[in-house]
PDB file of N, CA and C in Angstrom:
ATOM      1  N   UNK A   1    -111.109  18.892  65.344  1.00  0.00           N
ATOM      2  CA  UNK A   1    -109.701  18.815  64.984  1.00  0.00           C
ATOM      3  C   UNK A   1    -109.257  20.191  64.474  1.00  0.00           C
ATOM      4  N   UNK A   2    -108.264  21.046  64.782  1.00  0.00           N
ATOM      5  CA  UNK A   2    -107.739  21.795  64.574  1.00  0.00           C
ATOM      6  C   UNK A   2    -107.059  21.808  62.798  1.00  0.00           C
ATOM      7  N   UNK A   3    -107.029  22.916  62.436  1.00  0.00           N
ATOM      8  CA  UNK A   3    -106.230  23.022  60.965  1.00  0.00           C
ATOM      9  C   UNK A   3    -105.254  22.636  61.152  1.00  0.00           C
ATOM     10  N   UNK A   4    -103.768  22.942  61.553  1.00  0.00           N
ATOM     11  CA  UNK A   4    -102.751  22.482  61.346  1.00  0.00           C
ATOM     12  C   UNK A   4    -102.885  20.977  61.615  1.00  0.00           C
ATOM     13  N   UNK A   5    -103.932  20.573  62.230  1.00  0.00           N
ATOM     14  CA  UNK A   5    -103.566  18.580  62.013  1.00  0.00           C
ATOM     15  C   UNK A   5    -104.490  18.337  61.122  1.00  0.00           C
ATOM     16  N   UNK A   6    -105.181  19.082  60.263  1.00  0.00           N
ATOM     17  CA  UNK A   6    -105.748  18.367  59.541  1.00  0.00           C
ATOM     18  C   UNK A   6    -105.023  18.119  58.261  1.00  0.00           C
ATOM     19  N   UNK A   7    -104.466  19.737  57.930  1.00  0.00           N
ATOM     20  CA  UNK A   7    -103.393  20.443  56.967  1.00  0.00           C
ATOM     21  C   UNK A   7    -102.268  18.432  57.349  1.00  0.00           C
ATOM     22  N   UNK A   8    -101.439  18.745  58.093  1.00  0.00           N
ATOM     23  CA  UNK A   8    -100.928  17.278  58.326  1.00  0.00           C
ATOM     24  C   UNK A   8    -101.137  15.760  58.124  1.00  0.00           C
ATOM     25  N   UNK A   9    -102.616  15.570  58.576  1.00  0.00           N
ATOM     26  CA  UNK A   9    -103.707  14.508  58.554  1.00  0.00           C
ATOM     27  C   UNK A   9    -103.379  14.351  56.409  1.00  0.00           C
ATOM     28  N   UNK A  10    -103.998  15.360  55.978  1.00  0.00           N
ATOM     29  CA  UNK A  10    -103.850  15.510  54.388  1.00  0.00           C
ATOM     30  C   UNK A  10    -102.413  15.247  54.081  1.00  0.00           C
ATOM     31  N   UNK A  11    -101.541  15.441  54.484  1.00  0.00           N
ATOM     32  CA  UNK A  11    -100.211  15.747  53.241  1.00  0.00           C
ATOM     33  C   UNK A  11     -99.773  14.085  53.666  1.00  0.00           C
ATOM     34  N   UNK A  12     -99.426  13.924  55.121  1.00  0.00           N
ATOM     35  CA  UNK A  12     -98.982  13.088  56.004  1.00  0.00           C
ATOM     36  C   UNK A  12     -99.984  11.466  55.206  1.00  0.00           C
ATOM     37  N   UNK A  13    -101.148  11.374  54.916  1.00  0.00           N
ATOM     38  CA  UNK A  13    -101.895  10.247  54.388  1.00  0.00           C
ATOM     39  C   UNK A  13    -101.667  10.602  53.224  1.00  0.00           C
ATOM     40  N   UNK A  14    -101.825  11.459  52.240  1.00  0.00           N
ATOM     41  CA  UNK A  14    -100.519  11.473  50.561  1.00  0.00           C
ATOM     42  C   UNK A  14     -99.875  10.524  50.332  1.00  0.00           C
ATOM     43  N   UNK A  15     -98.798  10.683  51.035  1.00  0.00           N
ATOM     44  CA  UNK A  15     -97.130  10.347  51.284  1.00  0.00           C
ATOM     45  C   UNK A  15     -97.808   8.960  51.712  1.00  0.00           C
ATOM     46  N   UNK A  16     -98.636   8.198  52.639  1.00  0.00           N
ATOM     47  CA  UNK A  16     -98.777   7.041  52.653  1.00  0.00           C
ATOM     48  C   UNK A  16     -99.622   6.443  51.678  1.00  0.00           C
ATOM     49  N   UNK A  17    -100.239   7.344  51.083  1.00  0.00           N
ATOM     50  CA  UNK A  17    -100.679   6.152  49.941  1.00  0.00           C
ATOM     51  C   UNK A  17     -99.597   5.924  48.883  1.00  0.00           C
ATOM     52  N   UNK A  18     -98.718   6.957  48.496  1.00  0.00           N
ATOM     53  CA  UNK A  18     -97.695   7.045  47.420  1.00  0.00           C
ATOM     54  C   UNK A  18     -97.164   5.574  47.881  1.00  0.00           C
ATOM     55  N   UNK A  19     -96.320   5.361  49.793  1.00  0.00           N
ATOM     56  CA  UNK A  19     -95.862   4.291  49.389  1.00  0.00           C
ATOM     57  C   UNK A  19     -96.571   3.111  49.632  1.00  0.00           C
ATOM     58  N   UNK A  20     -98.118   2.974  49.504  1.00  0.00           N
ATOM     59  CA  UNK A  20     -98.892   1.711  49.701  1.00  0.00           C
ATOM     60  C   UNK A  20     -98.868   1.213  48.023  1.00  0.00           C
ATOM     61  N   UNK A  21     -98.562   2.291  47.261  1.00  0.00           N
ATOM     62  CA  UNK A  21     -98.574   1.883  45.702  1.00  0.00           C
ATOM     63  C   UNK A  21     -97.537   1.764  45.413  1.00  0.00           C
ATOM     64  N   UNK A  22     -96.547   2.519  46.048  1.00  0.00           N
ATOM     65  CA  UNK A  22     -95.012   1.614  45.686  1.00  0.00           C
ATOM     66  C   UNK A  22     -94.826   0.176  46.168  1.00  0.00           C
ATOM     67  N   UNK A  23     -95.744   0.002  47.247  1.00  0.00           N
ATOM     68  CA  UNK A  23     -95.725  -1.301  47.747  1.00  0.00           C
ATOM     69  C   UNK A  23     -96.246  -2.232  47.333  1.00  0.00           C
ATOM     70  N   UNK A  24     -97.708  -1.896  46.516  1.00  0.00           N
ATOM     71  CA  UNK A  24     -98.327  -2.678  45.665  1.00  0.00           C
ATOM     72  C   UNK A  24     -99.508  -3.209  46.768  1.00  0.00           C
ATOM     73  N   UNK A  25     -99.798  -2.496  47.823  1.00  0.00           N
ATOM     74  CA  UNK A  25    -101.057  -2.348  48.326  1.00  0.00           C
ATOM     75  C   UNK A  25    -101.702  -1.709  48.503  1.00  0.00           C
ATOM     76  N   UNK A  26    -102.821  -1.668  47.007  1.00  0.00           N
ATOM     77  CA  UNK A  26    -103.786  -0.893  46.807  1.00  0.00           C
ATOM     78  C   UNK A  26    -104.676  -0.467  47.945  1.00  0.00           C
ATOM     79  N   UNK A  27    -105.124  -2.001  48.900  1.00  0.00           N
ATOM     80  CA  UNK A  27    -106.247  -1.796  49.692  1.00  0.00           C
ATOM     81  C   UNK A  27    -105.507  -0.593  50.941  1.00  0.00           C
ATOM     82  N   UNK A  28    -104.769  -0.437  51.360  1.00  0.00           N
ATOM     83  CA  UNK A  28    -104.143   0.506  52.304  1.00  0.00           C
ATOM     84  C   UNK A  28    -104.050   1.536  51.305  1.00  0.00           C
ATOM     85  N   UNK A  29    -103.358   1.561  50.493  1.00  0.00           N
ATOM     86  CA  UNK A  29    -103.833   2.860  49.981  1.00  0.00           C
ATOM     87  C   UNK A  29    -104.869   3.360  49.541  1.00  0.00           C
ATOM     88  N   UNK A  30    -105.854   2.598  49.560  1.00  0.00           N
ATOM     89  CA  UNK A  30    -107.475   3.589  49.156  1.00  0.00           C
ATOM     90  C   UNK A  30    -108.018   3.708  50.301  1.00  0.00           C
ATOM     91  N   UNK A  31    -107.535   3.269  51.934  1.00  0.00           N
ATOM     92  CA  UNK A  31    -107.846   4.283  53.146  1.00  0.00           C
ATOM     93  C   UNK A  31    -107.094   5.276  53.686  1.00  0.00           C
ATOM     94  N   UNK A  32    -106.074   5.363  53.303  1.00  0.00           N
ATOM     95  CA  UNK A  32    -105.404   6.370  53.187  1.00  0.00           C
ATOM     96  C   UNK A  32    -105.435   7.460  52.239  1.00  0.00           C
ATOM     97  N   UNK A  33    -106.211   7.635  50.864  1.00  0.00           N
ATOM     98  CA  UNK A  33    -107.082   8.278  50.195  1.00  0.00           C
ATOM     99  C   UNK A  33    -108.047   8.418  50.506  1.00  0.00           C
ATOM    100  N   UNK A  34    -108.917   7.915  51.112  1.00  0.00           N
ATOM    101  CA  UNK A  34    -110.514   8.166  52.416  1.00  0.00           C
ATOM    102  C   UNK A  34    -109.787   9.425  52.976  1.00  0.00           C
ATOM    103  N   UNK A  35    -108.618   8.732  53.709  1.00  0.00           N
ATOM    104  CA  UNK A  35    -108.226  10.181  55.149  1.00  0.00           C
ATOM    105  C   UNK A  35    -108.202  11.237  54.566  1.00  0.00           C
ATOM    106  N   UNK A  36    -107.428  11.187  53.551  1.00  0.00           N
ATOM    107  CA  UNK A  36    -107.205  12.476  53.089  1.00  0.00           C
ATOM    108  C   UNK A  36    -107.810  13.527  52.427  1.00  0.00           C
ATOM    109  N   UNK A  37    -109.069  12.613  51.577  1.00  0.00           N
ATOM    110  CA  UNK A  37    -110.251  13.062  50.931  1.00  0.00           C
ATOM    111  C   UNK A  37    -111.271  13.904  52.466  1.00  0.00           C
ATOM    112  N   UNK A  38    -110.826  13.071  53.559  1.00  0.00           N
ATOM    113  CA  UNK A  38    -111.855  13.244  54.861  1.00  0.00           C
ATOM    114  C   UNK A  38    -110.516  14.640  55.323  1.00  0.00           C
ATOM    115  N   UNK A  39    -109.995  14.502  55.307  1.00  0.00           N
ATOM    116  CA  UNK A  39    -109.434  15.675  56.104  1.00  0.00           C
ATOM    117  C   UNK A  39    -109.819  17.005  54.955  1.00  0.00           C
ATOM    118  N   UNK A  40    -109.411  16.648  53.441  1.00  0.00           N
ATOM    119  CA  UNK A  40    -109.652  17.789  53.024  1.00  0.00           C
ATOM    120  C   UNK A  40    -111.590  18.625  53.210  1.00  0.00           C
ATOM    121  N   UNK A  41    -112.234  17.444  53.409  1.00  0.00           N
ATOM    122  CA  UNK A  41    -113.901  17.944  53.472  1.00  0.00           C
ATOM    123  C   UNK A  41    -113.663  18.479  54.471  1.00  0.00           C
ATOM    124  N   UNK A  42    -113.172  17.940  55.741  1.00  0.00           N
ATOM    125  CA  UNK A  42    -113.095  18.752  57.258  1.00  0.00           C
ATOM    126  C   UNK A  42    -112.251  20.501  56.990  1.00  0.00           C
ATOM    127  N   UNK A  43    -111.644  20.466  56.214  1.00  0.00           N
ATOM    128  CA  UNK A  43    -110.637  21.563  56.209  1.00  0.00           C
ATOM    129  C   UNK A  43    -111.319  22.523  55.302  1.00  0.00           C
ATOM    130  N   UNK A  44    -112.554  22.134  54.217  1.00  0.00           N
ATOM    131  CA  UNK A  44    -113.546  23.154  53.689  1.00  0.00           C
ATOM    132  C   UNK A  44    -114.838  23.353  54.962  1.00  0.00           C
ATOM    133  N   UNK A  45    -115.120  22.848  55.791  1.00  0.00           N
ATOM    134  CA  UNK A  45    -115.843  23.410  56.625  1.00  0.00           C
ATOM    135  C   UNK A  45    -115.454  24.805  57.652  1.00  0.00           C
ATOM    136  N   UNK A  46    -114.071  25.078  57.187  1.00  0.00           N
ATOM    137  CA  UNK A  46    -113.250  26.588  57.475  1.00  0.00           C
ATOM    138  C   UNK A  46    -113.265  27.478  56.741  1.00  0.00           C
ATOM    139  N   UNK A  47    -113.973  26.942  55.618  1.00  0.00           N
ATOM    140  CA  UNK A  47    -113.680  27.905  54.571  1.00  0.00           C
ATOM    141  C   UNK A  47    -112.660  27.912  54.382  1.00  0.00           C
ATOM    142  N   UNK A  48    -112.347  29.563  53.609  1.00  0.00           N
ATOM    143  CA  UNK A  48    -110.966  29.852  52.669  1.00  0.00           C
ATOM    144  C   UNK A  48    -109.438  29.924  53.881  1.00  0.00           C
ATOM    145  N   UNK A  49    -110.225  30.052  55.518  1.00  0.00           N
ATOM    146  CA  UNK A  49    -109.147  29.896  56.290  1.00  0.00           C
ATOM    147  C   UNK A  49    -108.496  28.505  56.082  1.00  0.00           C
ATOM    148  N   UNK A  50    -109.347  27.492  55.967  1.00  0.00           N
ATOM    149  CA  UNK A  50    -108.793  25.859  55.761  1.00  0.00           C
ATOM    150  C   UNK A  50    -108.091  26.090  54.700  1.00  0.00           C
ATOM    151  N   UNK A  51    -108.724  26.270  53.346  1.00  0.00           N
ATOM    152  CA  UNK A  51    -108.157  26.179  52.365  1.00  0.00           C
ATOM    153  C   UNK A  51    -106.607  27.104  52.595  1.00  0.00           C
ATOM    154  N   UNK A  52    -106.764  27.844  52.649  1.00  0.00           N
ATOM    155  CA  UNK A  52    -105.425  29.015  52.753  1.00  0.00           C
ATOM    156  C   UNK A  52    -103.996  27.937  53.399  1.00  0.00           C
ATOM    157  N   UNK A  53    -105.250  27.415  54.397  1.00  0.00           N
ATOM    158  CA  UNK A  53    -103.867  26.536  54.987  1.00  0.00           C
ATOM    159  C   UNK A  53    -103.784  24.942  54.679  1.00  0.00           C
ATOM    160  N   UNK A  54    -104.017  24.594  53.492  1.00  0.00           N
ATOM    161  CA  UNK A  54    -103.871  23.670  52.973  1.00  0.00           C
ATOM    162  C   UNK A  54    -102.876  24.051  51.823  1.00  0.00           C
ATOM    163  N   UNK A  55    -102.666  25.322  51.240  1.00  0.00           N
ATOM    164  CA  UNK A  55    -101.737  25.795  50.665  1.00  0.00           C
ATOM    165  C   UNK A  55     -99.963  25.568  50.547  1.00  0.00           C
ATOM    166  N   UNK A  56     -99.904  25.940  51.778  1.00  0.00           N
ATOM    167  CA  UNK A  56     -98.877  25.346  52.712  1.00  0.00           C
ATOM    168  C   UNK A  56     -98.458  24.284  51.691  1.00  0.00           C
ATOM    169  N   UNK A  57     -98.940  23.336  51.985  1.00  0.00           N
ATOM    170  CA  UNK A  57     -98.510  21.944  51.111  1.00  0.00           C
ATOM    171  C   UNK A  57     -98.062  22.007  49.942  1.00  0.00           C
ATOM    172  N   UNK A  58     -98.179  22.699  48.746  1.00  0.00           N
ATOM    173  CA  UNK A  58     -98.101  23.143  47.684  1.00  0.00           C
ATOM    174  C   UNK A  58     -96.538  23.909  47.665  1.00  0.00           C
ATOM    175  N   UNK A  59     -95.906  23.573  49.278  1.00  0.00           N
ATOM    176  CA  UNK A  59     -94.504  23.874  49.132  1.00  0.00           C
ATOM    177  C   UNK A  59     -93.602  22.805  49.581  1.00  0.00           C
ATOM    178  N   UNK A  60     -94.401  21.872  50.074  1.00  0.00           N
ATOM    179  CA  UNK A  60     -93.752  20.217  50.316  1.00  0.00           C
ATOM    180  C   UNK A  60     -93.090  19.734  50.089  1.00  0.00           C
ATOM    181  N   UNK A  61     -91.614  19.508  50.641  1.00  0.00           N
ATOM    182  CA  UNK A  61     -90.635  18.717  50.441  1.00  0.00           C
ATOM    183  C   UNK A  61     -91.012  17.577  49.368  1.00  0.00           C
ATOM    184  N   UNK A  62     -92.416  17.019  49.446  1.00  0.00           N
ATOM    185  CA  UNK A  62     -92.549  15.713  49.083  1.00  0.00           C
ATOM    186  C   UNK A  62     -93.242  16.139  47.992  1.00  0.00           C
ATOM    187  N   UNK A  63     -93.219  15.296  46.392  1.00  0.00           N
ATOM    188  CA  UNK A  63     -93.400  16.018  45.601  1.00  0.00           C
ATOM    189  C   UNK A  63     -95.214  15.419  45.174  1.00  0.00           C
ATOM    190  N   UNK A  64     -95.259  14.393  45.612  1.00  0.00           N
ATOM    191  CA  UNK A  64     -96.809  13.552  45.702  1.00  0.00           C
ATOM    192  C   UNK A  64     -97.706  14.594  46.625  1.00  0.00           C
ATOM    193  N   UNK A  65     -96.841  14.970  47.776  1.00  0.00           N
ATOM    194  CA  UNK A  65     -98.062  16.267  48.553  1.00  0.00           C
ATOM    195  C   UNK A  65     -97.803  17.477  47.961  1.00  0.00           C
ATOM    196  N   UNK A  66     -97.166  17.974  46.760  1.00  0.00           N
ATOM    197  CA  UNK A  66     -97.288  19.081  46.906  1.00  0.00           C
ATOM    198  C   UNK A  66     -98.510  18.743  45.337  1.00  0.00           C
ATOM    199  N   UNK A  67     -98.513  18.112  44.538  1.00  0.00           N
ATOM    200  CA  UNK A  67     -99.346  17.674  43.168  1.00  0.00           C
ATOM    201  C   UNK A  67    -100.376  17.667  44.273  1.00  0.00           C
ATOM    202  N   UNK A  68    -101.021  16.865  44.697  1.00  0.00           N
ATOM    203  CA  UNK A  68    -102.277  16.578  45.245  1.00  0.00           C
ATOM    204  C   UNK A  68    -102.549  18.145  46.212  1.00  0.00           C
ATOM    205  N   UNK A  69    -102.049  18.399  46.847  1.00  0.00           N
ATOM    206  CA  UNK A  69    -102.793  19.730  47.351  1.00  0.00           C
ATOM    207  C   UNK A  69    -103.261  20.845  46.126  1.00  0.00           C
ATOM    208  N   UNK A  70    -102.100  20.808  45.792  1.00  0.00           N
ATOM    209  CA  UNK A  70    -102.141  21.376  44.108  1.00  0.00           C
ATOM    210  C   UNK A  70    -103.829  21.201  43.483  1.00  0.00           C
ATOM    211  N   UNK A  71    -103.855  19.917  43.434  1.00  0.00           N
ATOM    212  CA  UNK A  71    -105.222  19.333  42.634  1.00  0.00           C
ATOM    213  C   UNK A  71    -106.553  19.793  43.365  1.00  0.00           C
ATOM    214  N   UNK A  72    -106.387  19.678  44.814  1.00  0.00           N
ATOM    215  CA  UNK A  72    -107.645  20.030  45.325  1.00  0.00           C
ATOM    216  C   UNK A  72    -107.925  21.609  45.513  1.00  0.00           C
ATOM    217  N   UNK A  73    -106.481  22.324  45.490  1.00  0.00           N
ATOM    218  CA  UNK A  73    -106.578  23.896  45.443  1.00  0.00           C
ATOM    219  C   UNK A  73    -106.836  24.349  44.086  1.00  0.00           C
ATOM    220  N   UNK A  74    -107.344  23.785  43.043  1.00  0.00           N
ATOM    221  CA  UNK A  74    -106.960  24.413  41.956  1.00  0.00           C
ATOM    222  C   UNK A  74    -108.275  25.444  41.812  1.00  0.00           C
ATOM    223  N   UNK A  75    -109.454  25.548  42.412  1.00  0.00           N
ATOM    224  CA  UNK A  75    -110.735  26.517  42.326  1.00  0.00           C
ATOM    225  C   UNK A  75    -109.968  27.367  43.207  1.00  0.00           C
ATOM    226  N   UNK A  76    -109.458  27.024  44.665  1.00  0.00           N
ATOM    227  CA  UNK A  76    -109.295  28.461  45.591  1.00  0.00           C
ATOM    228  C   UNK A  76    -107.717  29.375  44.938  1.00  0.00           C
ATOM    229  N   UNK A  77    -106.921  28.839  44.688  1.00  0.00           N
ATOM    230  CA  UNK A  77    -105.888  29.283  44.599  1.00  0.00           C
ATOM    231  C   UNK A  77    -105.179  28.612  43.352  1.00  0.00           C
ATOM    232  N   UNK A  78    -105.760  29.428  42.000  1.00  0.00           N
ATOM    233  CA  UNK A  78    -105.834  28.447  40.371  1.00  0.00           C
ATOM    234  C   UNK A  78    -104.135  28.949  40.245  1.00  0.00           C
ATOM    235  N   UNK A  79    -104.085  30.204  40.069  1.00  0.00           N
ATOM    236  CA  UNK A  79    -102.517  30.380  39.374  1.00  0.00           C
ATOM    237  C   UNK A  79    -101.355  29.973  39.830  1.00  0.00           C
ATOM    238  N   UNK A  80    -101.496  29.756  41.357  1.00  0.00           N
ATOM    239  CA  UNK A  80    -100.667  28.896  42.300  1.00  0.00           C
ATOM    240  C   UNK A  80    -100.500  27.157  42.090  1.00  0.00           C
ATOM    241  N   UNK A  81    -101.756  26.771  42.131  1.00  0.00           N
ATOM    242  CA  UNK A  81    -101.845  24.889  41.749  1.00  0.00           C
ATOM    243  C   UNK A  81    -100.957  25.217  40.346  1.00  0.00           C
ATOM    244  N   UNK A  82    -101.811  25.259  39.624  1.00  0.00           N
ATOM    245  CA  UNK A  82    -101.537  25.712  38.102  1.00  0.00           C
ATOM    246  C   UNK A  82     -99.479  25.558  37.626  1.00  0.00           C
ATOM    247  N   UNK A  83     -99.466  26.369  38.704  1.00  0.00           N
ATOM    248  CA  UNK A  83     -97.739  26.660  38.504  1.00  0.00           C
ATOM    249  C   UNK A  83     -97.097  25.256  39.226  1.00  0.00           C
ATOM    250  N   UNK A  84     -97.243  25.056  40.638  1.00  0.00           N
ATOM    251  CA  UNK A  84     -96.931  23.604  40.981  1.00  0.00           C
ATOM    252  C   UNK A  84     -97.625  22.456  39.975  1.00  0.00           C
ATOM    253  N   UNK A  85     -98.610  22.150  39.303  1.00  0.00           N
ATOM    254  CA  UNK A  85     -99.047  20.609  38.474  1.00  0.00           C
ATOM    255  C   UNK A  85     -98.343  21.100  37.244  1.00  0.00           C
ATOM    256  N   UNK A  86     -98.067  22.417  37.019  1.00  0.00           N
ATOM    257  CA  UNK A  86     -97.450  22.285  35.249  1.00  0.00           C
ATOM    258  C   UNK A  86     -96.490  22.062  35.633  1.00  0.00           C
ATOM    259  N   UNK A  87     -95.083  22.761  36.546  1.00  0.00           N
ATOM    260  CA  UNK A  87     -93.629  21.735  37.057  1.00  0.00           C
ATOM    261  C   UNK A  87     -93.440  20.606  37.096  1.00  0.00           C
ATOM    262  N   UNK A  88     -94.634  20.083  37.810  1.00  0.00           N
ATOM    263  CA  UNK A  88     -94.284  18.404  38.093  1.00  0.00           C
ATOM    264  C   UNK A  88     -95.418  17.608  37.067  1.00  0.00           C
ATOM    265  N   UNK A  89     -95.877  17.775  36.345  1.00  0.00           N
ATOM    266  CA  UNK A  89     -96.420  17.020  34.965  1.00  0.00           C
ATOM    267  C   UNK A  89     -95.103  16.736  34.522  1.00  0.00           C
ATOM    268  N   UNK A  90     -94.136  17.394  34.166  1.00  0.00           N
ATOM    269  CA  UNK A  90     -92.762  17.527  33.302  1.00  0.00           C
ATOM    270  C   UNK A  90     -92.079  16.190  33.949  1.00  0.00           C
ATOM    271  N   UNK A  91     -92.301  15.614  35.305  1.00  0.00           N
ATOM    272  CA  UNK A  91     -91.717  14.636  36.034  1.00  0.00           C
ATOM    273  C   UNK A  91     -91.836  13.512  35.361  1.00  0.00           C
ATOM    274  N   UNK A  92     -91.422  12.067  35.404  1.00  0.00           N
ATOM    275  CA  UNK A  92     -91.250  11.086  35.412  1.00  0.00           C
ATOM    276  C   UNK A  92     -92.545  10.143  36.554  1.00  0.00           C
ATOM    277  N   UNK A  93     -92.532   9.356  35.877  1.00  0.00           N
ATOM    278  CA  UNK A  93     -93.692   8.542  36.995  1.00  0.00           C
ATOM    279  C   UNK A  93     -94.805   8.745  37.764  1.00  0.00           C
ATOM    280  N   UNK A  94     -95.533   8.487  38.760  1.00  0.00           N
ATOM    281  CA  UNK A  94     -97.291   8.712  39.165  1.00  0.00           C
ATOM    282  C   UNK A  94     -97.459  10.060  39.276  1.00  0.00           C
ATOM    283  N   UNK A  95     -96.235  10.682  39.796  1.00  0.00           N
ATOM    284  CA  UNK A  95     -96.321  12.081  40.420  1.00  0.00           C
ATOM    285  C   UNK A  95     -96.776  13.137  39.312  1.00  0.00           C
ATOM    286  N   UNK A  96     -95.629  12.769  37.815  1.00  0.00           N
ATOM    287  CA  UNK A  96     -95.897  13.735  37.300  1.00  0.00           C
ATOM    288  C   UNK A  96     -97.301  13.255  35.827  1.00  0.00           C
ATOM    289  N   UNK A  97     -97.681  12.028  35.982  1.00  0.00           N
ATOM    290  CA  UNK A  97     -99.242  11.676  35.459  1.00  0.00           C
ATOM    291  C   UNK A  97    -100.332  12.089  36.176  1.00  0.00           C
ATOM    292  N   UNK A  98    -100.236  12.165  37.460  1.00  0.00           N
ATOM    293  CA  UNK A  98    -100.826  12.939  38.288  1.00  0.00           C
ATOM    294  C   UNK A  98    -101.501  14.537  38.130  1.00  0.00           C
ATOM    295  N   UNK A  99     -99.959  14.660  37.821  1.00  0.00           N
ATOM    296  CA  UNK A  99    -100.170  16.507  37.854  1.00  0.00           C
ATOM    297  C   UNK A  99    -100.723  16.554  36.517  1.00  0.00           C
ATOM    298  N   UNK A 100    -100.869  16.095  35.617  1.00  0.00           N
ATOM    299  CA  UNK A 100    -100.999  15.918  33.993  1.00  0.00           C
ATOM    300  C   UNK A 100    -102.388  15.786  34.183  1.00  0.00           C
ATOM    301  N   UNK A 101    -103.080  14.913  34.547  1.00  0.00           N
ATOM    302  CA  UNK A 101    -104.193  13.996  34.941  1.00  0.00           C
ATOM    303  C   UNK A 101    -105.292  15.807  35.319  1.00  0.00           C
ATOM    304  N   UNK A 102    -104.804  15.784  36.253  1.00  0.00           N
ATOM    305  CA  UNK A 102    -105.464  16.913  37.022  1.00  0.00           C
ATOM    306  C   UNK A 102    -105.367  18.679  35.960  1.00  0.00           C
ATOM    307  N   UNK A 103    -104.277  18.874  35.662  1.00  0.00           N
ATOM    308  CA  UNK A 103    -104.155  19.996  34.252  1.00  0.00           C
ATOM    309  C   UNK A 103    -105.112  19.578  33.643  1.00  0.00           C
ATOM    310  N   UNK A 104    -105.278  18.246  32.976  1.00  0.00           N
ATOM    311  CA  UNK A 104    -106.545  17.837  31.667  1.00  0.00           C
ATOM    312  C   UNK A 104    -107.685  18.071  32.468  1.00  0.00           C
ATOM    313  N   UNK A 105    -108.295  17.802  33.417  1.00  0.00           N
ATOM    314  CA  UNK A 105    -109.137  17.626  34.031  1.00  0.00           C
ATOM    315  C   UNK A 105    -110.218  19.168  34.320  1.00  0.00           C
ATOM    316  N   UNK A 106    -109.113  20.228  34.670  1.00  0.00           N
ATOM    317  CA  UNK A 106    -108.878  21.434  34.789  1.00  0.00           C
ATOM    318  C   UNK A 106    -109.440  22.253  33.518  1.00  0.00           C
ATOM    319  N   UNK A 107    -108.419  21.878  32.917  1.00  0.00           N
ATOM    320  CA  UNK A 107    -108.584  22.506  31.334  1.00  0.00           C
ATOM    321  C   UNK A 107    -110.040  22.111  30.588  1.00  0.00           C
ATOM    322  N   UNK A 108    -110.332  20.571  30.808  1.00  0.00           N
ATOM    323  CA  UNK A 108    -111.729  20.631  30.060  1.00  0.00           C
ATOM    324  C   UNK A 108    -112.979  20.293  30.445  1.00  0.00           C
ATOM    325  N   UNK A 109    -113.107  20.945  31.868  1.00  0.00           N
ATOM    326  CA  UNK A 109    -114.279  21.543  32.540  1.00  0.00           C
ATOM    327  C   UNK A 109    -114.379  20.330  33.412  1.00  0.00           C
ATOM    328  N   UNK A 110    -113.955  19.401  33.611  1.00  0.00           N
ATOM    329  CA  UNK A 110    -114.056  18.128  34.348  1.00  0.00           C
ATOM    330  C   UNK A 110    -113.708  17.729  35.960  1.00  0.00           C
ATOM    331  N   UNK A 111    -112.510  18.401  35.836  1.00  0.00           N
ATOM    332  CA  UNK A 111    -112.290  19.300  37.314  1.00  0.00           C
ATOM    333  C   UNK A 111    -113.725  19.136  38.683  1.00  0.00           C
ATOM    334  N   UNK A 112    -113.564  18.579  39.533  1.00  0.00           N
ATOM    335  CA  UNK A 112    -114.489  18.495  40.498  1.00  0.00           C
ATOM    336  C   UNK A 112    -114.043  18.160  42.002  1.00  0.00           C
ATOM    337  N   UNK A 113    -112.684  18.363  42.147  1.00  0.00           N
ATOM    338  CA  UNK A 113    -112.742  18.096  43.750  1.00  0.00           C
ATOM    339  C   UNK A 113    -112.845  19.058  44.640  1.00  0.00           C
ATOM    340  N   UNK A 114    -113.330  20.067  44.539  1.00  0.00           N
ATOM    341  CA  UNK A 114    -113.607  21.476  45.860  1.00  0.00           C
ATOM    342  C   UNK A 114    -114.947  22.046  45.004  1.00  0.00           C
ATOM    343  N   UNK A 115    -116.052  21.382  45.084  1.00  0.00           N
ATOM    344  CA  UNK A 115    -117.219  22.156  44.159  1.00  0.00           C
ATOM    345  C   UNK A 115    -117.517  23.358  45.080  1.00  0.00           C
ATOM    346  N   UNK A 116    -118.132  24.903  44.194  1.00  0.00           N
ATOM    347  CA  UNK A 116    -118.106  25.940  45.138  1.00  0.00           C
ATOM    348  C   UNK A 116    -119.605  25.574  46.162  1.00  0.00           C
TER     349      UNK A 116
END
């Protein structure tokens, strides 16, 4: 699979779990968290080219893909996530507990989704 569909595959399964939990179906949304967890492993087998272009997202119309790319970029590209999860922590609702979630996580060594 090529980067730009995976980069897609990731933001594109986000946005569907956001509304499997607005919907109140968990079970669709925790395979749609698989995909996306699976696209982001596929998109570190590029290295920092994947990562670079998983970045991208971190400018997302949608504010659930731009927190979550955010979260998994925060080792390759810290001052960048950093600046998108502290904006949207300030939010209202999952999005910005999310970005909060992932800052704490960050901050006290707990942090683990892109191990080097």
């Amino acid at each position: 699979m090529e980067i730009d569909t995976l980069v897609r595959e990731f933001g594109d399964c986000v946005a569907a779990q956001a509304q499997c939990i607005a919907d109140g179906d968990a079970n669709a949304g925790n395979e749609y968290a698989r995909r996306y967890v699976a696209a982001f492993e596929r998109l570190r087998d590029f290295g920092s080219e994947g990562r670079d272009a998983l970045r991208s997202l971190m400018a997302d119309e949608r504010a659930d893909v731009r927190v979550m790319a955010a979260a998994f970029l925060l080792r390759h590209s810290e001052q960048e996530a950093l600046s998108v999860l502290r904006r949207e922590a300030n939010q209202p609702g999952l999005v910005g507990f999310g970005a909060q979630q992932a800052l704490d996580r960050w901050k006290d060594g707990t942090w683990s989704l892109d191990p080097e």
